[in-house]
Protein backbone atom coordinates (compact mmCIF):
# COMPACT_ATOMS: atom_id res chain seq x y z
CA UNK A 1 -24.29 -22.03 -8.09
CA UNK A 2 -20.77 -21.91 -9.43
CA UNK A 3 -20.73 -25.56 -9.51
CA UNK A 4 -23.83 -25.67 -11.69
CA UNK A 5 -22.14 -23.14 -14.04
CA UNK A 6 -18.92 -25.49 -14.18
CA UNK A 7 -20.78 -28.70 -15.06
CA UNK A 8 -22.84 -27.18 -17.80
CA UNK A 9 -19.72 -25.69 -19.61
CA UNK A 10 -17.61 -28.51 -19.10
CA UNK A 11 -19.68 -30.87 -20.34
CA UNK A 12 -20.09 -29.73 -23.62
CA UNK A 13 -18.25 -31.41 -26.48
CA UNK A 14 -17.09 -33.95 -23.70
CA UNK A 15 -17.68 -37.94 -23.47
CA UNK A 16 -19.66 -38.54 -20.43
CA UNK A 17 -16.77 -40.15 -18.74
CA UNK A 18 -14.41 -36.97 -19.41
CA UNK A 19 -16.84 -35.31 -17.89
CA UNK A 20 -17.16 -36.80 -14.77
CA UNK A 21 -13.29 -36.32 -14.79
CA UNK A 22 -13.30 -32.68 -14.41
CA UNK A 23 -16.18 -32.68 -12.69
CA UNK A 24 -14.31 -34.85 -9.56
CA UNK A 25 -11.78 -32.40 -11.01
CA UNK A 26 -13.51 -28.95 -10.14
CA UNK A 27 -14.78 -31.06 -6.48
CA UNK A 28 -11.04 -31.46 -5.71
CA UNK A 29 -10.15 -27.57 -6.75
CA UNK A 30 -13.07 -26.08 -5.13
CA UNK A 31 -12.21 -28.43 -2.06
CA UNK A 32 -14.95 -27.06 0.36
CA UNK A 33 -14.49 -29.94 3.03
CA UNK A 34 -11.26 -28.76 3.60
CA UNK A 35 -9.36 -31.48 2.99
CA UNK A 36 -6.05 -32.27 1.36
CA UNK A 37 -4.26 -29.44 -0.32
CA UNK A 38 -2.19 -31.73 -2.56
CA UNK A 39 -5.10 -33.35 -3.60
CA UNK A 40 -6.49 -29.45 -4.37
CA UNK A 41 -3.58 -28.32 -6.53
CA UNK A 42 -3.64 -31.54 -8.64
CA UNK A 43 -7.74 -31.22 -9.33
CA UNK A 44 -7.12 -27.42 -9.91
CA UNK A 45 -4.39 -28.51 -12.69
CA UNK A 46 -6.46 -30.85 -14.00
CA UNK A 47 -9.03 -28.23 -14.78
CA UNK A 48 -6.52 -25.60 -15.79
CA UNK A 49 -4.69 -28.22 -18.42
CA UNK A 50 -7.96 -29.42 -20.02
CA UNK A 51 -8.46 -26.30 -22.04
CA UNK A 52 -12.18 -26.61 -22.44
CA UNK A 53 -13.20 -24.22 -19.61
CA UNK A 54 -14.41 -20.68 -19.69
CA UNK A 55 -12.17 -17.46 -18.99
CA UNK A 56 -14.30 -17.02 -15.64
CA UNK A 57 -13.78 -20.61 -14.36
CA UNK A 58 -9.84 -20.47 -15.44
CA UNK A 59 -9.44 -17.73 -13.24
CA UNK A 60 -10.91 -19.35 -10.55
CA UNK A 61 -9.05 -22.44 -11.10
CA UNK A 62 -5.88 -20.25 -10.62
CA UNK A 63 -7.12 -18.75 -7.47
CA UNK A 64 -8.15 -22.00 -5.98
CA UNK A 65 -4.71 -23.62 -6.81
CA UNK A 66 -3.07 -20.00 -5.30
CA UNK A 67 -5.34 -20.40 -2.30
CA UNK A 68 -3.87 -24.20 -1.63
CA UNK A 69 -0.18 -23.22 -2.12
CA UNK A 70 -0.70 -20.22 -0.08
CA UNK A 71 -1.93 -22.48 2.81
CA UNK A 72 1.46 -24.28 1.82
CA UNK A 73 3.77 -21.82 2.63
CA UNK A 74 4.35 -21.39 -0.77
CA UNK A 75 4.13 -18.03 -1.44
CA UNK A 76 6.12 -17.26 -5.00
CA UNK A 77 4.14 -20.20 -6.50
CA UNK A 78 0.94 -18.97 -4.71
CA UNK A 79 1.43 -15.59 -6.72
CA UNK A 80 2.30 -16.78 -9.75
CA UNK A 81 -1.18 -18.15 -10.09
CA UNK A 82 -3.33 -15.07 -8.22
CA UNK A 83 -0.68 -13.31 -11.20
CA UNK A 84 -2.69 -15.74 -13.93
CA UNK A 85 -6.47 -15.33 -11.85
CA UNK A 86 -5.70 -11.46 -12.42
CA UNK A 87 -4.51 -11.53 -15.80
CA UNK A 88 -7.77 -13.01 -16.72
CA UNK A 89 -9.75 -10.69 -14.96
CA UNK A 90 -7.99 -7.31 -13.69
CA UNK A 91 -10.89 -6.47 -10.97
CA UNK A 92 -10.94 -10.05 -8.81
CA UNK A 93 -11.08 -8.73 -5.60
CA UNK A 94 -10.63 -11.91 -4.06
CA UNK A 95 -7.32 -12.74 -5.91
CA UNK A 96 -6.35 -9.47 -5.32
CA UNK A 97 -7.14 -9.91 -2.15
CA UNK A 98 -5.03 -13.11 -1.60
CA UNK A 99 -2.21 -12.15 -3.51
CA UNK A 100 -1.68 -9.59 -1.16
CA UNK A 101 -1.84 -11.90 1.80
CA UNK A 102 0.90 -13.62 0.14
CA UNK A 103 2.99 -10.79 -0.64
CA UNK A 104 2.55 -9.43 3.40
CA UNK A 105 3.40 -13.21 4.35
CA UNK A 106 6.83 -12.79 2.40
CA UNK A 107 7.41 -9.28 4.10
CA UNK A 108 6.74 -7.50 1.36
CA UNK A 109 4.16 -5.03 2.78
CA UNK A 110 4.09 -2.22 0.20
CA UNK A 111 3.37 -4.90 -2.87
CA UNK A 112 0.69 -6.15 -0.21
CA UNK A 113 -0.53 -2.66 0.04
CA UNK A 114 -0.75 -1.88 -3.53
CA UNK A 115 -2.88 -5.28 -4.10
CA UNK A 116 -5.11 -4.89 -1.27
CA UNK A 117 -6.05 -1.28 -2.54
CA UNK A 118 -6.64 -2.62 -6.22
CA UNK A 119 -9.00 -5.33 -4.64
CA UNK A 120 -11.28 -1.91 -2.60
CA UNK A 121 -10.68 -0.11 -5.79
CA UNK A 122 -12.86 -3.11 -7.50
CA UNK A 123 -15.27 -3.44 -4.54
CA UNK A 124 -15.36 -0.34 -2.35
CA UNK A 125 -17.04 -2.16 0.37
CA UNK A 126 -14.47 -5.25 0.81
CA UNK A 127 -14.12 -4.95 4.83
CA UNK A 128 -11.36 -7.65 4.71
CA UNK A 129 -9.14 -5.42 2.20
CA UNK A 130 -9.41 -3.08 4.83
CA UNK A 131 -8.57 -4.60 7.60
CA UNK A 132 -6.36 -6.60 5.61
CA UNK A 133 -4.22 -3.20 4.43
CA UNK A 134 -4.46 -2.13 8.11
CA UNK A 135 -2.70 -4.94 9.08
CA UNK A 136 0.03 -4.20 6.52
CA UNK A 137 0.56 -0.39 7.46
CA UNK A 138 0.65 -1.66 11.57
CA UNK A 139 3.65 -4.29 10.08
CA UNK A 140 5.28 -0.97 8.82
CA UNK A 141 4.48 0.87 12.07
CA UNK A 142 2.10 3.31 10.27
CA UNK A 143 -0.18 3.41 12.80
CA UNK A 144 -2.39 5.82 11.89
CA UNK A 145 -2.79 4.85 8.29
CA UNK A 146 -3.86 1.56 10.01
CA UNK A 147 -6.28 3.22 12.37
CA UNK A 148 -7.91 4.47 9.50
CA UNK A 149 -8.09 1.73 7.17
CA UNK A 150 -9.38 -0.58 10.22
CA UNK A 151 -12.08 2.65 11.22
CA UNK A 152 -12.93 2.19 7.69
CA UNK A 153 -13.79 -1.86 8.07
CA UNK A 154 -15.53 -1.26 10.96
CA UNK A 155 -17.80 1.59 9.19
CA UNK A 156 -18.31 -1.20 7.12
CA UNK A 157 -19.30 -3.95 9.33
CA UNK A 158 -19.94 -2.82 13.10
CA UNK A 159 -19.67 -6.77 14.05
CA UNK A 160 -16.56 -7.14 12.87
CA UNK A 161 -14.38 -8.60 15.53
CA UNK A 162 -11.18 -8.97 13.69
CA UNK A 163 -11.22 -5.30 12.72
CA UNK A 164 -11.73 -4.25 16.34
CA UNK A 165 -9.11 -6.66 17.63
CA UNK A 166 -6.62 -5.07 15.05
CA UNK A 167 -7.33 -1.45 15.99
CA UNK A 168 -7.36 -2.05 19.41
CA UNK A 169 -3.77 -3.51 19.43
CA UNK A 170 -2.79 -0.39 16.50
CA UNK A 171 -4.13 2.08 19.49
CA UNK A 172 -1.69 0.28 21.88
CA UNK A 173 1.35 0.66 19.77
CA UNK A 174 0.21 4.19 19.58
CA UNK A 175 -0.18 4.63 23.32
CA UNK A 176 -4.36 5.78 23.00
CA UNK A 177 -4.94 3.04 25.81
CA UNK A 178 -8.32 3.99 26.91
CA UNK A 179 -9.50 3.75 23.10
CA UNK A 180 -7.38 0.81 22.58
CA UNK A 181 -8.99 -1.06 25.95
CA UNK A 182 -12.65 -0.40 24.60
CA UNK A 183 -12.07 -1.85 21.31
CA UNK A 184 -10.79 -5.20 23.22
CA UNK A 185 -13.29 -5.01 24.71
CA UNK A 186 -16.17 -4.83 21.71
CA UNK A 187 -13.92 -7.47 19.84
CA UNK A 188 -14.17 -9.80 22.75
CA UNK A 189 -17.83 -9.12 22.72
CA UNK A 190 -18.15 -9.96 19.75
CA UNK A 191 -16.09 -12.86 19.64
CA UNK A 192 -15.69 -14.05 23.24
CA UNK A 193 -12.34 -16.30 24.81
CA UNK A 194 -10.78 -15.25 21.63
CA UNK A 195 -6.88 -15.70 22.53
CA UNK A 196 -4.77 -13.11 20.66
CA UNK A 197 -7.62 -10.39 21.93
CA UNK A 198 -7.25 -11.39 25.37
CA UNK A 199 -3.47 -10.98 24.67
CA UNK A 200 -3.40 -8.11 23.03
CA UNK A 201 -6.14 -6.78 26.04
CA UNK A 202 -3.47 -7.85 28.40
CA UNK A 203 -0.70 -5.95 26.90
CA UNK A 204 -3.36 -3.13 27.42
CA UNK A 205 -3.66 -3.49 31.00
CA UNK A 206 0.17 -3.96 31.26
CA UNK A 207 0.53 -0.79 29.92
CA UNK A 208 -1.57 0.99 31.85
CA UNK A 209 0.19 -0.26 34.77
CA UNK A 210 -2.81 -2.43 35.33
CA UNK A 211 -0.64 -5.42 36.53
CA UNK A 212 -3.50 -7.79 37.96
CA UNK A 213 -6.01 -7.50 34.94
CA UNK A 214 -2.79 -8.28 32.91
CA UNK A 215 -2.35 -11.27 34.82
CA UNK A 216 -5.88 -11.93 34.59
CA UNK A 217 -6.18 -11.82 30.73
CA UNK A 218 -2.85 -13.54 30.02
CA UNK A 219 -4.04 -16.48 32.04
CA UNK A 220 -6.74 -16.57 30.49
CA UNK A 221 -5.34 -16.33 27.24
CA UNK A 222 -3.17 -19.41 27.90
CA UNK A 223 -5.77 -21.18 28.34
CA UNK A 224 -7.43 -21.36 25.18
CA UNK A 225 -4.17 -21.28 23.62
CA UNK A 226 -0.87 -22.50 25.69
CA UNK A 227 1.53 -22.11 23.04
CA UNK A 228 0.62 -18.90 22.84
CA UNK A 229 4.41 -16.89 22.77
CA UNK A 230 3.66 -13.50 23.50
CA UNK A 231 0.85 -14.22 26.06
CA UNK A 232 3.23 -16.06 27.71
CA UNK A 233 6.17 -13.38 27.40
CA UNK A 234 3.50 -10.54 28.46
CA UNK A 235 2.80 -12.67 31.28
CA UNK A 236 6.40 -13.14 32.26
CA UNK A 237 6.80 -9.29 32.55
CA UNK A 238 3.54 -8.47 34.23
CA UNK A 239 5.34 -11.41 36.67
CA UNK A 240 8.10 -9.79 37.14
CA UNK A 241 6.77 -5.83 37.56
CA UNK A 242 4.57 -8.33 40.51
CA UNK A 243 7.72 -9.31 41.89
CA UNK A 244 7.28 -13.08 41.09
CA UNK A 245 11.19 -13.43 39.98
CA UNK A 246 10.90 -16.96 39.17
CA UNK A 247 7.51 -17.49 37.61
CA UNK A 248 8.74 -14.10 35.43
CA UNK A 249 12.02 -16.27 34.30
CA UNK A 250 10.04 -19.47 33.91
CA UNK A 251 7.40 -18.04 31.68
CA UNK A 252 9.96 -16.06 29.47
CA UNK A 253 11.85 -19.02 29.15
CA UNK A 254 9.02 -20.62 27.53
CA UNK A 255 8.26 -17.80 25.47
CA UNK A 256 11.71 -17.64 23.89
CA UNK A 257 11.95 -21.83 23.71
CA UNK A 258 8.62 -21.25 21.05
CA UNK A 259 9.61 -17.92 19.64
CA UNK A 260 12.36 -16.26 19.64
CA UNK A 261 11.57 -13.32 18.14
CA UNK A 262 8.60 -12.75 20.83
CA UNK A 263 11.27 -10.32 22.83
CA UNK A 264 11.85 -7.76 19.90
CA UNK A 265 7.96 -8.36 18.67
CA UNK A 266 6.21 -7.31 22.61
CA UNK A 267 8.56 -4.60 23.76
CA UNK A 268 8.38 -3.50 20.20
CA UNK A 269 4.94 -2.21 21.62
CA UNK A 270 6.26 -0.17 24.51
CA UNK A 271 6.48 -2.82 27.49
CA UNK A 272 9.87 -4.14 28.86
């Protein structure tokens, strides 16, 4: 529907050759294939530069554009345009939304936190601002303000995985295991072989001194995903509370050789 809007306003006053111009234009912004993010940005600058399109489509020229930087890595340039998407409309949940996601992927949690509550302040029932904020209070070890927040997406949406995932691995930081190991276990029935919930359902089981489940789930975890650090780090411990010495070194060695930051990030959550 939105590209049926575009065409008809950018079409007027135009030469029919302009206008298939921004129309490939507004093909290459909205880039639902998925394909080249270069190729995004330039159709989204195209559209932005012609200065025949309506305030609505502008803004979501600016997302779009925000949304392929973002997937860049290039977060200032990414919020400079969710900045220009907002200025043009101050209750876009969606660039509200994102510009958040780009301020939590700087580190900058509490400007991530004051987006994502603009974007539920324009649309109360926005489960992904939720979970979203939840995500940024459990970066700032708030765990019950991310409880809550991720309680609240699930109110929301009962079948939402993510949101269960999240709040089970909150609950383990804040050492409510049992409530923790049910919610891995709804997320994963929701959204089976999924590997970060059977890691974070490991770290569970670790925990709770539960060493061969641990085992169990990290394996299992590797296997959908063998670069998977912390699965592999988890498993390393679980190893060596076993007594398996040298599968314990071999699999923390691995851990640290993709990320070396896995140590502080896993006993962060209460296992050494």
């Amino acid at each position: 529907m939105i590209a049926g809007v575009i065409l008809l306003v950018a079409t007027a006053g135009f030469t029919a050759p302009a206008a298939a111009q921004l129309q490939q234009a507004w093909t290459w912004c909205e880039n639902k294939e998925k394909g080249s993010l270069d190729l995004q940005i330039s159709g989204c600058t195209t559209v932005i530069q012609s200065g025949k399109e309506s305030k609505k489509n502008l803004g979501i020229a600016f997302s779009n554009r925000g949304d392929a930087y973002r997937d860049q890595g290039q977060y200032d340039r990414a919020i400079q345009d969710y900045d220009q998407a907002v200025k043009l409309d101050s209750t876009d949940a969606i660039a509200l939304l994102n510009r958040g996601l780009s301020y939590r992927r700087k580190g900058l949690y509490d400007r991530a936190i004051e987006d994502y509550g603009r974007a539920i302040k324009a649309d109360p029932k926005f489960v992904s601002a939720f979970n979203n904020r939840g995500s940024a209070y459990l970066y700032k070890a708030e765990y019950t303000r991310a409880i809550q927040d991720f309680d609240q997406a699930i109110r929301i949406d009962p079948n939402y995985a993510i949101a269960f995932n999240n709040r089970c691995y909150a609950r383990a930081y804040g050492d409510q295991l049992d409530q923790a190991l049910k919610d891995c276990n709804e997320s994963l029935r929701l959204r089976p072989n999924h590997a970060g919930t059977l890691d974070h359902r490991a770290l569970v089981h670790l925990k709770r001194g539960d060493i061969a489940n641990a085992i169990v789930d990290y394996d299992a975890a590797l296997k959908v995903d063998p670069k998977l650090s912390d699965a592999l780090y988890g498993r390393g411990l679980a190893k060596r509370k076993k007594g398996d010495a040298a599968g314990a070194e071999a699999d923390i060695a691995a851990a640290k050789a993709i990320d070396s930051s896995v140590v502080e990030r896993v006993e962060k959550v209460g296992v050494k």
